[in-house]
Protein backbone atom coordinates (compact mmCIF):
# COMPACT_ATOMS: atom_id res chain seq x y z
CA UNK A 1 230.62 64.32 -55.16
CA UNK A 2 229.11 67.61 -55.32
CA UNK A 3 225.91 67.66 -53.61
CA UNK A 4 224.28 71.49 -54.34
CA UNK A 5 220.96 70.65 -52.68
CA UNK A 6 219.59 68.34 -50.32
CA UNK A 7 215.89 67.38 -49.59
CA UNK A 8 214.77 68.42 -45.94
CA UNK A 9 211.53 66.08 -45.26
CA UNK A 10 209.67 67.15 -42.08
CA UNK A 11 206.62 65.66 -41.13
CA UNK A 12 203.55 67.24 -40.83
CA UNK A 13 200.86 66.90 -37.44
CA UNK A 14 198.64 65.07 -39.80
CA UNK A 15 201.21 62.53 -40.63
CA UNK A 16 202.37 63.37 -44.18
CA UNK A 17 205.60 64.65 -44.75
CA UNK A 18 206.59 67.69 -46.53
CA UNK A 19 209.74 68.26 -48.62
CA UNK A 20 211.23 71.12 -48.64
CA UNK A 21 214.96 71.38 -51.11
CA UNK A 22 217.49 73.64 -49.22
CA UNK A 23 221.49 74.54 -49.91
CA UNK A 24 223.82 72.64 -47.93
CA UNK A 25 227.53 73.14 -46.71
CA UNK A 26 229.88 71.56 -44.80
CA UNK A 27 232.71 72.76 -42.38
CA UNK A 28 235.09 70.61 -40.56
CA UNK A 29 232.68 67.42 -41.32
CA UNK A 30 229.93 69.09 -40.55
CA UNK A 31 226.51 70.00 -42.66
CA UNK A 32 224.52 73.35 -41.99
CA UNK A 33 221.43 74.30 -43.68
CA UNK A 34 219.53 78.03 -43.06
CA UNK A 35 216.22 79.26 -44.14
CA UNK A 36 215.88 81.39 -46.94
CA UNK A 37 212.78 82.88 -45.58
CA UNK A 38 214.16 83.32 -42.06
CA UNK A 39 211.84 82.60 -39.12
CA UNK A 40 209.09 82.71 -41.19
CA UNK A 41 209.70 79.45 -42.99
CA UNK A 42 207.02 76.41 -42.33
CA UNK A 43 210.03 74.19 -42.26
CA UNK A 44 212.31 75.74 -39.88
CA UNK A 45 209.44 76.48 -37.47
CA UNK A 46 208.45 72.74 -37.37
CA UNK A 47 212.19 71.65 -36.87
CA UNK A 48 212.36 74.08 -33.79
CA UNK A 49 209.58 71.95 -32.22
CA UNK A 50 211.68 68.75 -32.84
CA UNK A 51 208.88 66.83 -35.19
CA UNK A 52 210.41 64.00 -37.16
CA UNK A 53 212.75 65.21 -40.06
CA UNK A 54 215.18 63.37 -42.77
CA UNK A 55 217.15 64.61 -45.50
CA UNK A 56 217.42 62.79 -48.98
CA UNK A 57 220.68 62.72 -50.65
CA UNK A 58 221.20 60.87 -53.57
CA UNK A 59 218.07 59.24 -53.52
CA UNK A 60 218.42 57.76 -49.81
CA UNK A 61 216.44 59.31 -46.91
CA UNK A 62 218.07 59.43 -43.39
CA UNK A 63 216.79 60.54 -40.36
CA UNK A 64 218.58 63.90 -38.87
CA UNK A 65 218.07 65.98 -36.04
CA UNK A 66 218.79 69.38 -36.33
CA UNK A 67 220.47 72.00 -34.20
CA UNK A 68 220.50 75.81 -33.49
CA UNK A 69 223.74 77.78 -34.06
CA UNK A 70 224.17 80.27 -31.81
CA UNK A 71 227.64 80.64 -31.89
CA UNK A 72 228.25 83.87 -33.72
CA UNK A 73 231.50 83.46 -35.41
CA UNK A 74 230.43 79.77 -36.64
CA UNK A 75 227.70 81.91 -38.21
CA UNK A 76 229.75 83.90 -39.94
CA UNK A 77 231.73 80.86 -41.17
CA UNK A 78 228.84 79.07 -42.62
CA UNK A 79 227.87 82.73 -44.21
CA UNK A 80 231.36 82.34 -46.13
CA UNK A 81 230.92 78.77 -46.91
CA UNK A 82 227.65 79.65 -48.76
CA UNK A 83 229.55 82.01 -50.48
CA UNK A 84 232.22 79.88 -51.61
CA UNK A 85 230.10 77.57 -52.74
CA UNK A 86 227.11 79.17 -54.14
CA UNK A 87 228.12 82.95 -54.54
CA UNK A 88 229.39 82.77 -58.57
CA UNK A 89 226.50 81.44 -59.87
CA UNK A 90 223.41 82.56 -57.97
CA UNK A 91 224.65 86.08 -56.48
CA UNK A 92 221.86 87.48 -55.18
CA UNK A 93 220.44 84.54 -53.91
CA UNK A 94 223.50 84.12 -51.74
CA UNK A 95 222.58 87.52 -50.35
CA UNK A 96 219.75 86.89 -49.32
CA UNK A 97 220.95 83.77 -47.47
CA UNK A 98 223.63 85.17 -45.70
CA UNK A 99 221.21 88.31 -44.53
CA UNK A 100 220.68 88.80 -41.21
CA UNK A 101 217.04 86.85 -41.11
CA UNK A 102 218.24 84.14 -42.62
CA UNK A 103 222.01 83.90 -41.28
CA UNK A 104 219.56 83.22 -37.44
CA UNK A 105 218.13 80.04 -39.10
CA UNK A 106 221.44 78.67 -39.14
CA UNK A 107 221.18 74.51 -37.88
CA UNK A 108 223.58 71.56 -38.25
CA UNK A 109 222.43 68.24 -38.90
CA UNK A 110 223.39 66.02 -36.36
CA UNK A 111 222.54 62.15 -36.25
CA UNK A 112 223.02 62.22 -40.07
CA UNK A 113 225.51 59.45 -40.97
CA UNK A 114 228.33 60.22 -43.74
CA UNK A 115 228.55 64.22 -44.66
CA UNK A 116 230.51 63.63 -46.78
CA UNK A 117 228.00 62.71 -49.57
CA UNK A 118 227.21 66.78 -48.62
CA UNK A 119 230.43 67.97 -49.38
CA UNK A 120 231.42 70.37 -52.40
């Protein structure tokens, strides 16, 4: 099943979680998500401290832990795999994406279950 967007729930010091919908691919069974806004992003700035986080997929919420990619020619993968999957209909959005800013908030979810709900 084609999954274009996830729900990235991260919770909040006051207890309350905050959803945030992101783009999600997957390469080689695994998921990556990036930040459209780069480091600026609420979201990815709470997920670097390691507060609790789930994704929703299909109406089911999992817990996840997500890691840094550092690895520069995974990067560059997951750039392409955005492009594959996104590129023909939202363009410049893609662009944007696969910048420079965003292409460093590159994380895989790890502890996540079945990716393959994720897939395109």
């Amino acid at each position: 099943m084609d999954r274009a967007e996830i729900v990235l729930w991260v919770r909040l010091a006051d207890g309350r979680w905050s959803p945030r919908t992101l783009w999600v691919v997957v390469l080689n069974e695994e998921a990556y998500v990036r930040s459209a806004f780069g480091r600026r992003s609420a979201w990815y700035r709470r997920v670097l401290r390691h507060v609790d986080t789930e994704v929703e997929v299909a109406g089911v919420r999992l817990s996840v832990t997500l890691r840094r990619v550092d690895d520069p020619e995974l990067v560059q993968r997951v750039s392409g795999a955005y492009r594959a999957k996104y590129g023909l209909g939202w363009p410049g959005p893609v662009e944007s994406l696969n910048g420079p800013e965003a292409a460093a908030t590159t994380m895989r979810l790890t502890n996540v279950g079945q990716v393959s709900q994720l897939s395109a």
